[in-house]
Protein backbone atom coordinates (compact mmCIF):
# COMPACT_ATOMS: atom_id res chain seq x y z
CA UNK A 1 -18.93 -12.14 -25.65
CA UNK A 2 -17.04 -9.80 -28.46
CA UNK A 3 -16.24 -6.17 -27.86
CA UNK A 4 -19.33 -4.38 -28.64
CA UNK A 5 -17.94 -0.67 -29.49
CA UNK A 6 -15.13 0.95 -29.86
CA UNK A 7 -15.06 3.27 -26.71
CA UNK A 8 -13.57 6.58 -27.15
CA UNK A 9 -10.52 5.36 -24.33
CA UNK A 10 -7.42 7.54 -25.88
CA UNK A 11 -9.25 10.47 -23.90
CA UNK A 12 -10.35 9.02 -20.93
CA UNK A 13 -7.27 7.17 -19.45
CA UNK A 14 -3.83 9.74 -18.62
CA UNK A 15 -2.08 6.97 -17.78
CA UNK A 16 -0.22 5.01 -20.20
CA UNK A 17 2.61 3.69 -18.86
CA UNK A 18 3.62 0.86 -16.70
CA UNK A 19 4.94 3.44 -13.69
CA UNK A 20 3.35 2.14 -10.54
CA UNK A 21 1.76 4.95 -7.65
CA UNK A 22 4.09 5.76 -4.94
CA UNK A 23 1.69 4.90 -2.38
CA UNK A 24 2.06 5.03 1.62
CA UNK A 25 -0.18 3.65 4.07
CA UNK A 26 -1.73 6.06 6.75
CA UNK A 27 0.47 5.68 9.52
CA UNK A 28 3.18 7.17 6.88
CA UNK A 29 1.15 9.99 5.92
CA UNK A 30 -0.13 11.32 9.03
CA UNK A 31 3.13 10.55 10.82
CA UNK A 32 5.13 12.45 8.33
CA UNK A 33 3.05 15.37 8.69
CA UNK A 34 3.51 14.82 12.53
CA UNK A 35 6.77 14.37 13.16
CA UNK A 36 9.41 13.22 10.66
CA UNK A 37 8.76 16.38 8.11
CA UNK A 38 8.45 19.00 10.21
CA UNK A 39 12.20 20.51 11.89
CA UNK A 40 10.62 22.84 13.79
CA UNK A 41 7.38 24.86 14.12
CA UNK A 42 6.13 27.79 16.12
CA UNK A 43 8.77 28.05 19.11
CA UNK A 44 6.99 30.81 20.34
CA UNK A 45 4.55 29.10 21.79
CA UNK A 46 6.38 27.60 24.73
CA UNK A 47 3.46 25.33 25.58
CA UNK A 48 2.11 24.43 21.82
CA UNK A 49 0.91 20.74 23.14
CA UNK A 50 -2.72 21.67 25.51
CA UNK A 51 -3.42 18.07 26.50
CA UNK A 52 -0.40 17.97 29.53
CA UNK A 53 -1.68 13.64 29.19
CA UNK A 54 -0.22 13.95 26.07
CA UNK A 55 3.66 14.45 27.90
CA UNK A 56 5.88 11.43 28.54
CA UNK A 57 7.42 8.96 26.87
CA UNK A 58 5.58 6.36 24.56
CA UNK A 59 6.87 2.98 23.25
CA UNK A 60 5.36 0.68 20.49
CA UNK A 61 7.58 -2.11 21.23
CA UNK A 62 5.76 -3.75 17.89
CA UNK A 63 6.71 -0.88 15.68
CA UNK A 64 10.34 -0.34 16.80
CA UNK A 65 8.79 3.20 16.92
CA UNK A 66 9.15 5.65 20.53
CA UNK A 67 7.86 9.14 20.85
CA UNK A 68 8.97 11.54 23.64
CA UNK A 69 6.33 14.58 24.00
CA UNK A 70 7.21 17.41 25.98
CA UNK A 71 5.32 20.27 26.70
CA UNK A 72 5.83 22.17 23.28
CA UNK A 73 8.26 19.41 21.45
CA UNK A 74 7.81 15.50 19.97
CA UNK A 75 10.77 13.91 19.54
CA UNK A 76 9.84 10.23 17.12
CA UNK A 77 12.78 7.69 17.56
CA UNK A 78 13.14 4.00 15.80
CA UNK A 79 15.15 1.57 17.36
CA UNK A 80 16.34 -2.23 17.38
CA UNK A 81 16.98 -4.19 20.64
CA UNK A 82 20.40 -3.10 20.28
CA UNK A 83 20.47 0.57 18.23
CA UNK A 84 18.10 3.86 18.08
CA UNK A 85 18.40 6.94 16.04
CA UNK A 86 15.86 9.75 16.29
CA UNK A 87 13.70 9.99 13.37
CA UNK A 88 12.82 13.53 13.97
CA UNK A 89 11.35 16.32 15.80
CA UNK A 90 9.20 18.99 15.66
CA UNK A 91 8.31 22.29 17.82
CA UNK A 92 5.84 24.43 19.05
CA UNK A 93 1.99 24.24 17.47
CA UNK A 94 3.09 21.13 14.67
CA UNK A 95 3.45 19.07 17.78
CA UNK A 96 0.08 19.49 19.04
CA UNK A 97 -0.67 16.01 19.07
CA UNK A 98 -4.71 16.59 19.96
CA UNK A 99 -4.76 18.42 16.67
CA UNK A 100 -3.32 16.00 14.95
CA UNK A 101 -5.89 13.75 15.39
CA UNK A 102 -4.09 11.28 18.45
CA UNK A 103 -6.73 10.15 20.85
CA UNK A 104 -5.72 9.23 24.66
CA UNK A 105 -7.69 5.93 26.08
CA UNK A 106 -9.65 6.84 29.67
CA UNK A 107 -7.15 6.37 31.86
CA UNK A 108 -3.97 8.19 29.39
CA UNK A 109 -2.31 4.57 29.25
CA UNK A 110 -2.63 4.26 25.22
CA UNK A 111 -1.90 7.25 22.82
CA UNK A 112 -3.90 5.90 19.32
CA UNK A 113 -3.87 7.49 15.55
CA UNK A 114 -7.47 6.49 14.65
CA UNK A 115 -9.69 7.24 11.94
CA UNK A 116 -13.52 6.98 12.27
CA UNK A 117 -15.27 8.69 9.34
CA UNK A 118 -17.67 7.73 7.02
CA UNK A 119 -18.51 4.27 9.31
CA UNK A 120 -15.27 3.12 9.00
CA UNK A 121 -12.46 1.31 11.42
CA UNK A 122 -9.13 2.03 11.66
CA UNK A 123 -6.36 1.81 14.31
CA UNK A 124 -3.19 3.35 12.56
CA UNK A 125 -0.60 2.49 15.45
CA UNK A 126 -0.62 2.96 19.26
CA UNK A 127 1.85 3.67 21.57
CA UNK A 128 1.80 2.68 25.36
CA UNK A 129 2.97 5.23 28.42
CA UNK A 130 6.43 3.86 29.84
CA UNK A 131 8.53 5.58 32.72
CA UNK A 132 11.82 6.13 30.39
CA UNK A 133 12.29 5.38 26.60
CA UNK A 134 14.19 2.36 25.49
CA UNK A 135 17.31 2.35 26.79
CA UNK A 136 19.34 2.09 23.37
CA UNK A 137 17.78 5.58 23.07
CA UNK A 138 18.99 7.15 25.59
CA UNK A 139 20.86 10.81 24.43
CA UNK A 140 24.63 8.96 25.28
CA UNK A 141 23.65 5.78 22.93
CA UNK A 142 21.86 7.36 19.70
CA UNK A 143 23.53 6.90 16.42
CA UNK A 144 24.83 10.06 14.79
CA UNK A 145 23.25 10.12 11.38
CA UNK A 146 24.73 11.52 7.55
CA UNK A 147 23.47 14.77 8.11
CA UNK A 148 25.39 15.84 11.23
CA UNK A 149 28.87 16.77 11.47
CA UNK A 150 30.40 14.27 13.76
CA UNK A 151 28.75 11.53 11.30
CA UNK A 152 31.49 8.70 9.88
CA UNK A 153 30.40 5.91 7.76
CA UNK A 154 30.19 2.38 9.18
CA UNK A 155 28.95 0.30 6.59
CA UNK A 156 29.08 -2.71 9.36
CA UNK A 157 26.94 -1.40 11.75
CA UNK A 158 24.29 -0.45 9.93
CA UNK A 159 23.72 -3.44 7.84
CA UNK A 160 23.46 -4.91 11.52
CA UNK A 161 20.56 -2.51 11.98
CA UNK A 162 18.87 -3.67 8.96
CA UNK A 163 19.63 -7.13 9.25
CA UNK A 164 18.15 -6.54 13.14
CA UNK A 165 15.34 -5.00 12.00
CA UNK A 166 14.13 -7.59 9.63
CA UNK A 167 14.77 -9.86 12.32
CA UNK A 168 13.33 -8.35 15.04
CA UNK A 169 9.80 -7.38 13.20
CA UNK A 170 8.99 -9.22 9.73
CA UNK A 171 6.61 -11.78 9.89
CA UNK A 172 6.78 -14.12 6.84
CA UNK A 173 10.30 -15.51 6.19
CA UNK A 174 8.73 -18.78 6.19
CA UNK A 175 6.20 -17.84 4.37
CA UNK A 176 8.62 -16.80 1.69
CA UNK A 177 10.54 -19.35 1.71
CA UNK A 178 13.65 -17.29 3.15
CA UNK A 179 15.79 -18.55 5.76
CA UNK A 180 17.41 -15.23 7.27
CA UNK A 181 20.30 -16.81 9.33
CA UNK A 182 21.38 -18.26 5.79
CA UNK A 183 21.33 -14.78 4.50
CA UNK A 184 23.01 -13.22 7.19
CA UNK A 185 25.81 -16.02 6.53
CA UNK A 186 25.53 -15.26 3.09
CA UNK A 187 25.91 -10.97 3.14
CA UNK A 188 27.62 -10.29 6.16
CA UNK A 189 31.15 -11.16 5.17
CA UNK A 190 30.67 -9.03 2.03
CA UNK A 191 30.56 -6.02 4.17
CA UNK A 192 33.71 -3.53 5.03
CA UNK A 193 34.60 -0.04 5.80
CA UNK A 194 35.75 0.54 2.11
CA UNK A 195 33.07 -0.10 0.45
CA UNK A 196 31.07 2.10 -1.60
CA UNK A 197 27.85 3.78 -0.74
CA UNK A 198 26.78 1.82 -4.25
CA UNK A 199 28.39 -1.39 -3.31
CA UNK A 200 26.46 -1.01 0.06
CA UNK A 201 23.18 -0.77 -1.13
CA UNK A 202 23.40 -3.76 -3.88
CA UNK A 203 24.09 -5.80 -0.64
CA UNK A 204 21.40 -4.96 1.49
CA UNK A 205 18.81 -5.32 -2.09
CA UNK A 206 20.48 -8.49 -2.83
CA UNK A 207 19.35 -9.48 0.59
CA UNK A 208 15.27 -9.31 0.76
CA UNK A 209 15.10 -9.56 -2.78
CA UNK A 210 14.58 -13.27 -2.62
CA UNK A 211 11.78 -12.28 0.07
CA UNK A 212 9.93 -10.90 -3.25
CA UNK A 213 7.67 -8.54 -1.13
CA UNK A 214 6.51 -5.62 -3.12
CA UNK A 215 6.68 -3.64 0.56
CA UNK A 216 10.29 -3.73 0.67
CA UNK A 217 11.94 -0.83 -0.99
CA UNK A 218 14.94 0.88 -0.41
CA UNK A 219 16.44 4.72 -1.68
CA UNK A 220 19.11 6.48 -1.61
CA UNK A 221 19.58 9.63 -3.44
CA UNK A 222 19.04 8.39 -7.15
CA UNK A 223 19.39 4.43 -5.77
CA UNK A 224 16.33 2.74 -5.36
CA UNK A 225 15.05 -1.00 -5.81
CA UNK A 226 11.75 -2.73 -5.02
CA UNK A 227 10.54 -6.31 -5.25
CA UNK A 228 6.75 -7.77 -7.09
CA UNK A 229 5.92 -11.09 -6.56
CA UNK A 230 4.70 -13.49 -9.55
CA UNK A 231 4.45 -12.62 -12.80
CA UNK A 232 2.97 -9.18 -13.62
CA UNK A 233 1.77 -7.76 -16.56
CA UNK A 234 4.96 -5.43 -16.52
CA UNK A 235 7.16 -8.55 -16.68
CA UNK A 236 4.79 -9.94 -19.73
CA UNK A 237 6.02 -6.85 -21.35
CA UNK A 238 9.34 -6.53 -20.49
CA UNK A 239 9.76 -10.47 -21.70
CA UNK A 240 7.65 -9.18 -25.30
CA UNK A 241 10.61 -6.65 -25.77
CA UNK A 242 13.47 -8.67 -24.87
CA UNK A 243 12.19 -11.36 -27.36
CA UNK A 244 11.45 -8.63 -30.21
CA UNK A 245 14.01 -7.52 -33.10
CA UNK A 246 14.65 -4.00 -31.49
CA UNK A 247 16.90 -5.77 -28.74
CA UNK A 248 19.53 -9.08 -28.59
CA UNK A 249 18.33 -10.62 -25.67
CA UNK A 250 18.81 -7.27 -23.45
CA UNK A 251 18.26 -3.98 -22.97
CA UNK A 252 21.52 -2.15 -23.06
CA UNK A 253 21.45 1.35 -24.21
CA UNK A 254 20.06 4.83 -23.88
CA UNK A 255 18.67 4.24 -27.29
CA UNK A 256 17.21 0.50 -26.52
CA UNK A 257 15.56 1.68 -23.20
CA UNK A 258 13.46 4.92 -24.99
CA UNK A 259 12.37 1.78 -27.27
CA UNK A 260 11.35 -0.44 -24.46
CA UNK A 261 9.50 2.72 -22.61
CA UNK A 262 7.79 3.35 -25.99
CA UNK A 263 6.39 0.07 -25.89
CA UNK A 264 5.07 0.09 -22.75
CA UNK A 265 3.05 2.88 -23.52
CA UNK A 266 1.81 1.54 -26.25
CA UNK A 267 0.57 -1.90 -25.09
CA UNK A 268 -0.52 0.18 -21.63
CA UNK A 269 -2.76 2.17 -23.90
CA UNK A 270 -3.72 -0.59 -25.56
CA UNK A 271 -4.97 -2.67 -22.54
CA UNK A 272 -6.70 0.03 -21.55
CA UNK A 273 -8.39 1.13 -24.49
CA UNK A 274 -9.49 -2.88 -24.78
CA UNK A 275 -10.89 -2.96 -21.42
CA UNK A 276 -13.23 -0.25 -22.25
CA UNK A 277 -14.10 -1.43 -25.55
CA UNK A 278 -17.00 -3.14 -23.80
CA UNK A 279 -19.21 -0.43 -23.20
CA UNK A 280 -22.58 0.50 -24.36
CA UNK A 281 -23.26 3.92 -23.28
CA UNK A 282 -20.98 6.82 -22.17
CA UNK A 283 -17.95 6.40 -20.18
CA UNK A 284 -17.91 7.65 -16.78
CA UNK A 285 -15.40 8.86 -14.73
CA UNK A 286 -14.46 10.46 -11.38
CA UNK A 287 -12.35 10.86 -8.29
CA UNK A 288 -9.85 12.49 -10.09
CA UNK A 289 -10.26 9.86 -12.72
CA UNK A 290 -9.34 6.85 -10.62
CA UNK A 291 -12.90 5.36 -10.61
CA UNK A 292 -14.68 4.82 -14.16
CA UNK A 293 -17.90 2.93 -15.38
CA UNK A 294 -20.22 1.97 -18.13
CA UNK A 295 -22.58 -0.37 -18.79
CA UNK A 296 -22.32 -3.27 -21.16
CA UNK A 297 -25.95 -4.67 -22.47
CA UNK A 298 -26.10 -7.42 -24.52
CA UNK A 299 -28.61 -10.84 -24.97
CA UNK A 300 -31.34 -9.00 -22.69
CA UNK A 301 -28.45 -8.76 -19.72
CA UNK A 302 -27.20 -5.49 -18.25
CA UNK A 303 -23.98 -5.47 -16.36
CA UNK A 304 -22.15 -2.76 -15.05
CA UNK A 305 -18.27 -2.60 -14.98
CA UNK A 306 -16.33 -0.49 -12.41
CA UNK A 307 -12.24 -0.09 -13.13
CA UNK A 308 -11.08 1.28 -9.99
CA UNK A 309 -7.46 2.55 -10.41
CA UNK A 310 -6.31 3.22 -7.24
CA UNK A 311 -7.06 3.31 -3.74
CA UNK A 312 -6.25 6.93 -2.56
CA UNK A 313 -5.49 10.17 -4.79
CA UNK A 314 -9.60 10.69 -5.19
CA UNK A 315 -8.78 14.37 -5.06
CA UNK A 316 -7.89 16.42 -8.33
CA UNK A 317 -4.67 18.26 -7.67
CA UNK A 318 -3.44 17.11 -4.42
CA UNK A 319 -0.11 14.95 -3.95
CA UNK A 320 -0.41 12.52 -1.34
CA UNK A 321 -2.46 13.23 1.98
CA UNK A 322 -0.20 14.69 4.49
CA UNK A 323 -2.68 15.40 7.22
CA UNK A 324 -6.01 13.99 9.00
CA UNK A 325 -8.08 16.62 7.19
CA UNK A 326 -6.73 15.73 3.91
CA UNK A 327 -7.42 12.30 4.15
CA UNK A 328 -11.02 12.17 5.19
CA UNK A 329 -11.17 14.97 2.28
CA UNK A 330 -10.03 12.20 -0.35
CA UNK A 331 -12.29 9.14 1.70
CA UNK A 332 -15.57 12.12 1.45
CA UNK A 333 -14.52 12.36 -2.28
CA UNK A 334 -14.39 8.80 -2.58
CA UNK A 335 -17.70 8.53 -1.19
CA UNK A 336 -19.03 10.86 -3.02
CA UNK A 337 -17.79 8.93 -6.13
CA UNK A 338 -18.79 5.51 -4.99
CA UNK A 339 -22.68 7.05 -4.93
CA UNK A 340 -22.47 8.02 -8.06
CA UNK A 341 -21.54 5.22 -9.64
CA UNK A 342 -23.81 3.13 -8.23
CA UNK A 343 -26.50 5.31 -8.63
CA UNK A 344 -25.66 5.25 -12.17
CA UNK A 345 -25.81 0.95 -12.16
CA UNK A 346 -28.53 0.49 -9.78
CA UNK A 347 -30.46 -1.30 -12.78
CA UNK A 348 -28.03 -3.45 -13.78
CA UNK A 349 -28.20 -7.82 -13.10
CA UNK A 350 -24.63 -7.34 -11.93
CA UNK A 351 -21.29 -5.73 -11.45
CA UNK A 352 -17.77 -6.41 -12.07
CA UNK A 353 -15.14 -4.46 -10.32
CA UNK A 354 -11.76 -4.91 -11.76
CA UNK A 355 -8.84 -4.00 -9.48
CA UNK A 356 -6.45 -5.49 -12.29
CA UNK A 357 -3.98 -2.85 -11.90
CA UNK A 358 -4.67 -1.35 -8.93
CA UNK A 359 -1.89 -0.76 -6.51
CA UNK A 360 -3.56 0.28 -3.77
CA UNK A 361 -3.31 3.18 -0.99
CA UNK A 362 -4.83 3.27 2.31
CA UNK A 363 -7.53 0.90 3.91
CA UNK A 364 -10.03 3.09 5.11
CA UNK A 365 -10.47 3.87 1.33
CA UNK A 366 -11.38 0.30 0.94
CA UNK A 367 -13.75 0.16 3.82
CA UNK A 368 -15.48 2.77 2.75
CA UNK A 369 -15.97 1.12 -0.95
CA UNK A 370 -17.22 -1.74 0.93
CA UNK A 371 -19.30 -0.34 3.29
CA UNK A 372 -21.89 -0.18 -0.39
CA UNK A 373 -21.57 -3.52 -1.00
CA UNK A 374 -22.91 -5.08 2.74
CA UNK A 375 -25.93 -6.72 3.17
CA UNK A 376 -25.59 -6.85 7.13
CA UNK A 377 -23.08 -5.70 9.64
CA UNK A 378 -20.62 -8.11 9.41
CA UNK A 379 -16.80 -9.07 10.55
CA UNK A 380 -14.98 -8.62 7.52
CA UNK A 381 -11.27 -9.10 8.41
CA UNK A 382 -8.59 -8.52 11.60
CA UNK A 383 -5.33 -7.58 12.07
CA UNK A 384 -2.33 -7.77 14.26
CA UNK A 385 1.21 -7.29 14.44
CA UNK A 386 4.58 -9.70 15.31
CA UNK A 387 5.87 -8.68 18.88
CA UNK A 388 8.84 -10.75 19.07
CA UNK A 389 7.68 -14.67 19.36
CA UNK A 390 4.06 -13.74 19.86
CA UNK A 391 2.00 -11.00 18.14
CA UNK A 392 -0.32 -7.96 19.39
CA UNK A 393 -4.11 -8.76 19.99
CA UNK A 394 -6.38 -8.78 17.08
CA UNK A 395 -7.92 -5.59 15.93
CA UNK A 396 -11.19 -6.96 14.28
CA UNK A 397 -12.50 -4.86 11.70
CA UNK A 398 -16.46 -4.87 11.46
CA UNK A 399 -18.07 -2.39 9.57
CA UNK A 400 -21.86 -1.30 8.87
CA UNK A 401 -23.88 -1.31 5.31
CA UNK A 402 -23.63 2.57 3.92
CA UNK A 403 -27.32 3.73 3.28
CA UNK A 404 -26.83 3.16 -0.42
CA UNK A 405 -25.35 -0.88 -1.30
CA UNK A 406 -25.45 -2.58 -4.34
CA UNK A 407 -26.28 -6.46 -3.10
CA UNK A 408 -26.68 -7.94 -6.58
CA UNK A 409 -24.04 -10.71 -8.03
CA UNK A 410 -20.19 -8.99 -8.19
CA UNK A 411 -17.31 -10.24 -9.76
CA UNK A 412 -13.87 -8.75 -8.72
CA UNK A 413 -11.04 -9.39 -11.32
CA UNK A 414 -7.58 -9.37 -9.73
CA UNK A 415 -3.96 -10.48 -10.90
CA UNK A 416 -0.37 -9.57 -9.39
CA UNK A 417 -0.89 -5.96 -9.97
CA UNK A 418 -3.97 -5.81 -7.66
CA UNK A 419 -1.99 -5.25 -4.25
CA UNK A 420 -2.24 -3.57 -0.79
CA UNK A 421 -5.17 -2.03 0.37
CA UNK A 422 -6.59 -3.42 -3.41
CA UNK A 423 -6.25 -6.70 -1.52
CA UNK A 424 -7.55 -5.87 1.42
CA UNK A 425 -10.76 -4.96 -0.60
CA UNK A 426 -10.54 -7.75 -2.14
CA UNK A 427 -10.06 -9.87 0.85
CA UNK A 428 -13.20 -7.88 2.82
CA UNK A 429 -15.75 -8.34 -0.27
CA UNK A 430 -14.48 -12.45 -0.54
CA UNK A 431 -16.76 -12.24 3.09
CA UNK A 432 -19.52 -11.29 1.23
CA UNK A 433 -22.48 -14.47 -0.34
CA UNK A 434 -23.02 -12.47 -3.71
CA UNK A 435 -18.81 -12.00 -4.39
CA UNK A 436 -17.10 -14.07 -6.30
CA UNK A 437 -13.01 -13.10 -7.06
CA UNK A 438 -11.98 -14.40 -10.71
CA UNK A 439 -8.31 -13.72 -12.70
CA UNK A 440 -4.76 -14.48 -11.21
CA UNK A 441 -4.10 -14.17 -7.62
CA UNK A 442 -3.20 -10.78 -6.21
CA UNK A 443 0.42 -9.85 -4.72
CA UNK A 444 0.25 -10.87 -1.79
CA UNK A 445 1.12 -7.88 0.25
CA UNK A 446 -1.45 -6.69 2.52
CA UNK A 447 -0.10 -5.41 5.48
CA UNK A 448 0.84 -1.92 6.25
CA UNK A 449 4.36 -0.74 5.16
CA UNK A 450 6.89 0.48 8.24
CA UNK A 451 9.19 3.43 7.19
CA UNK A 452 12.95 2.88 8.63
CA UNK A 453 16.20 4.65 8.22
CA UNK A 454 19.73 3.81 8.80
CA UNK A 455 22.42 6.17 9.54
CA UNK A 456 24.09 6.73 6.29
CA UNK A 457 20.97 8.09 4.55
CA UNK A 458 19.46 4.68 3.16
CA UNK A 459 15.43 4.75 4.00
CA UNK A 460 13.60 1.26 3.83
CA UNK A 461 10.33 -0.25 4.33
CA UNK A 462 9.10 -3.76 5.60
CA UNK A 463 5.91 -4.65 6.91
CA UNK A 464 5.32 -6.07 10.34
CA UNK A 465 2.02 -7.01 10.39
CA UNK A 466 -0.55 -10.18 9.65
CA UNK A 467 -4.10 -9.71 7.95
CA UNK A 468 -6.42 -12.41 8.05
CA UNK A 469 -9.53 -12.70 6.33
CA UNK A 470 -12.72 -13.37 8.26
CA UNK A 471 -11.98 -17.22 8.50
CA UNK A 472 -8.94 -16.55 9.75
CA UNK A 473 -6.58 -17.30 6.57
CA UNK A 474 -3.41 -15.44 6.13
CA UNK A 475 -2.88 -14.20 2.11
CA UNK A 476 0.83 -12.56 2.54
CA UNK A 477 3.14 -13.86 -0.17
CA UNK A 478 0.59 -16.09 -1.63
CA UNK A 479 -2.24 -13.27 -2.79
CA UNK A 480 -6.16 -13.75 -2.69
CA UNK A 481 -7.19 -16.72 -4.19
CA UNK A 482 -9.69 -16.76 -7.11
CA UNK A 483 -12.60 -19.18 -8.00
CA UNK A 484 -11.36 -19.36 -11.70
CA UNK A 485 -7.54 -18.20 -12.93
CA UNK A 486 -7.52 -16.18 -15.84
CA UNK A 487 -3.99 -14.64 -17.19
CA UNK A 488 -4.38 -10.88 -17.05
CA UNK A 489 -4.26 -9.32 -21.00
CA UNK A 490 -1.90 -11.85 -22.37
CA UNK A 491 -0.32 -11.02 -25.78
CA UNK A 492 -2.38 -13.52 -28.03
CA UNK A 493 -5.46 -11.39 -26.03
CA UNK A 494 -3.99 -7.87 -26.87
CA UNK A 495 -3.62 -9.08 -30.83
CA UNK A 496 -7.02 -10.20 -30.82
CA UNK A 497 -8.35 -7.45 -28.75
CA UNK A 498 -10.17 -8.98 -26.56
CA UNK A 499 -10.34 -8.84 -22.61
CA UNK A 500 -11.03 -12.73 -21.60
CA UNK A 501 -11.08 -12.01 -17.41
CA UNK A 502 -13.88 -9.61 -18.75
CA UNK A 503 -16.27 -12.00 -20.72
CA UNK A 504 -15.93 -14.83 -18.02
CA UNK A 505 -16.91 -12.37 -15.18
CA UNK A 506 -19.98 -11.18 -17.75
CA UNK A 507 -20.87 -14.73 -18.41
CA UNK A 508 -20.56 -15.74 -14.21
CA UNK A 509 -22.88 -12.99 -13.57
CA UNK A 510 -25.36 -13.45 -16.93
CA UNK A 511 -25.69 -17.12 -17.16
């Protein structure tokens, strides 16, 4: 199959460059807004918090994470078995955990950040009721942090924290092929108390970039580095420019870099405008332009293709959700979106949903996509997290068919860029008879990211946590397989203008 038309794409896609979404998972979001961005609130309320089951102290041991709740104060904390530094803490109504959306279990043993809306499943993180807080955390033993007075650098100590904190909660060293004693031998003796804020933070990125999980990342001030695993159609690019006559061999000034931006705008604009070069009728779009479809008819055959972009920022305007309410607003916008769409394809044979360079955003976005695409209640995948040697019990995630599904033959197209809760989409619909997955494999990186901090300003994320698809198979650091591979919009398929993952899905469903 040849590109029918010549779709009208220059004014349909705003995004034209290769800068990936900076994307959070739920527990981030609604955590944020809880507790870490908030310094204080309305202290004159001296009893802001109206659930009194709400006060006490609350440990999730898998999380490194502790909360303190008093009466009109929360008080977050992360620690490792042998340091703990208060995140943050916040006053008066903001700390009003009941309005936050936290949910107590009958007998006030479990405090839970849950959403259930729109027939999805989702336990964000729960914390269990213990007599006193961790004992690192204790108000003699915290770490004093950058921002207060008595604060003096110790470059030592905290690359012990964040060598600890890898240790004590990531999951898949061996499945990355990364022995972490070995680093630890290899790092620590670079460390001392003259070094550089710079010079720090190349030593803790040198560490976990072997781990190649695009979940790590690390900033400080202007210094930031993050880690993709594979190759990506960004590192296609980057290896087209480095081979072209507007660089030797490497990108090495002001002037060389506008170049290399300018072409990956170019070929980003050209992907897309190839990918839509399919369609037969109008273009559609919607959820602030993340979600767009057509129809491509040709030999008798009808098929409908959906490009979903992301998986969160469905509403127009709004930066990323900060709150409960905000987030069901984007999953009701979603929903709304979803309905359309298929509305618009019920008549087609099939549909192909390409999540080609999708970098996801938060699950219950996913379950409610797939929620449409059930034929039957059904166990769709679980979750749990490392605790220590052993892990947390599985939180099975089975969802219900929406009132409106689409049941006919679908074809997802994936590749390295497809990642996150685009995986975990990906991994939920693989459960499904009429699904077939086609194109490279995905990242890799499904589990939730975990926000940490050391002392001296540096913020990082990991992931602690193992997804497993119905059958029980675990897809961190290797991606979602696929039932054919199929390079993602190589060069020779740019030149010819022509999207091959495309006309294979077309001819799976049409054939």
């Amino acid at each position: 199959m040849k590109p029918l038309t010549s779709a009208s794409a220059n004014e349909i896609w705003p995004r034209t460059d290769s800068s990936r979404l900076a994307l959070k998972p739920l527990a981030a979001a609604l955590l944020g807004a809880t507790l870490l961005t908030a310094c204080g609130g309305d202290d004159d309320n001296p009893a802001a918090i109206e659930n009194g089951d709400f006060v006490g102290n609350w440990i999730s041991a898998e999380d490194g994470q502790a909360l303190k709740v008093e009466s009109n104060k929360v008080t977050s904390y992360q620690y490792t078995a042998g340091h703990c530094l208060i995140d943050q803490s916040t006053t008066g109504n903001q700390a009003d955990l009941g309005k936050q959306g936290w949910t107590l279990n009958t007998d006030n043993t479990s405090l839970t950040l849950k959403t259930n809306h729109l027939g999805t499943s989702y336990i964000d993180i729960s914390y269990q009721k213990a007599d006193e807080l961790p004992a690192q955390c204790a108000d003699d033993k915290l770490l004093t942090q950058y921002f207060e007075d008595d604060f003096e650098a110790d470059p030592a100590r905290d690359y012990q924290i964040f060598w600890d904190t890898f240790n004590e909660y990531y999951p898949s060293f061996a499945r990355r092929g990364v022995d972490w004693e070995t680093i630890n031998s290899t790092y620590s003796g670079q460390i001392s108390n003259d070094m550089s804020e710079p010079e720090f933070f190349q030593v803790l990125a040198q560490m976990v970039q072997p781990l190649q999980d695009s979940h790590i990342s690390l900033e400080n001030g202007d210094a930031e580095a993050s880690f993709m695993r594979g190759e990506t159609f960004d590192d296609r690019l980057l290896a087209e420019f480095l081979e072209s006559d507007q660089v030797d061999g490497a990108i090495d000034t002001d002037a060389e870099y506008q170049a290399y931006m300018a072409y990956i705008g170019t070929q980003y604009q050209l992907m897309n405008e190839i990918r839509t070069s399919y369609a037969t009728n109008d273009i559609q779009q919607a959820a602030n332009d993340e979600l767009l479809w057509y129809k491509v008819e040709q030999d008798g055959s009808s098929v409908g293709v959906l490009i979903i972009n992301a998986m969160d920022g469905f509403l127009e305007d709004a930066d990323e959700a900060e709150n409960l309410a905000e987030i069901k607003a984007d999953m009701d916008a979603l929903e709304t979106a979803i309905v359309q769409v298929l509305t618009d394809l019920k008549d087609t044979e099939g549909l192909i949903i390409d999540l080609r360079d999708n970098p996801g955003g938060h699950d219950v976005n996913s379950q409610v996509l797939v929620r449409h695409f059930l034929d039957t209640e059904r166990t769709l995948y679980s979750k749990q997290s490392r605790l220590g040697n052993d892990r947390t019990d599985l939180e099975v995630i089975r969802l219900s068919p929406a009132e409106l599904t689409y049941t006919k033959p679908v074809v997802i197209l994936t590749s390295p860029m497809t990642e996150s809760a685009a995986e975990v989409f990906t991994m939920a619909m693989s459960a499904l008879p009429h699904v077939t997955v086609l194109g490279e494999r995905s990242q890799g990186a499904l589990a939730d990211t975990l926000e940490k901090q050391l002392p001296d300003g540096t913020n990082f994320t990991l992931v602690n946590e193992y997804y497993l698809s119905s059958d029980g198979d675990w897809y961190e650091g290797q991606g979602i397989p696929v039932a054919a591979e199929i390079p993602f919009m190589t060069l020779e398929e740019r030149e010819e203008e022509e999207d091959l993952g495309l006309e294979t899905a077309w001819e799976a469903i049409t054939e």
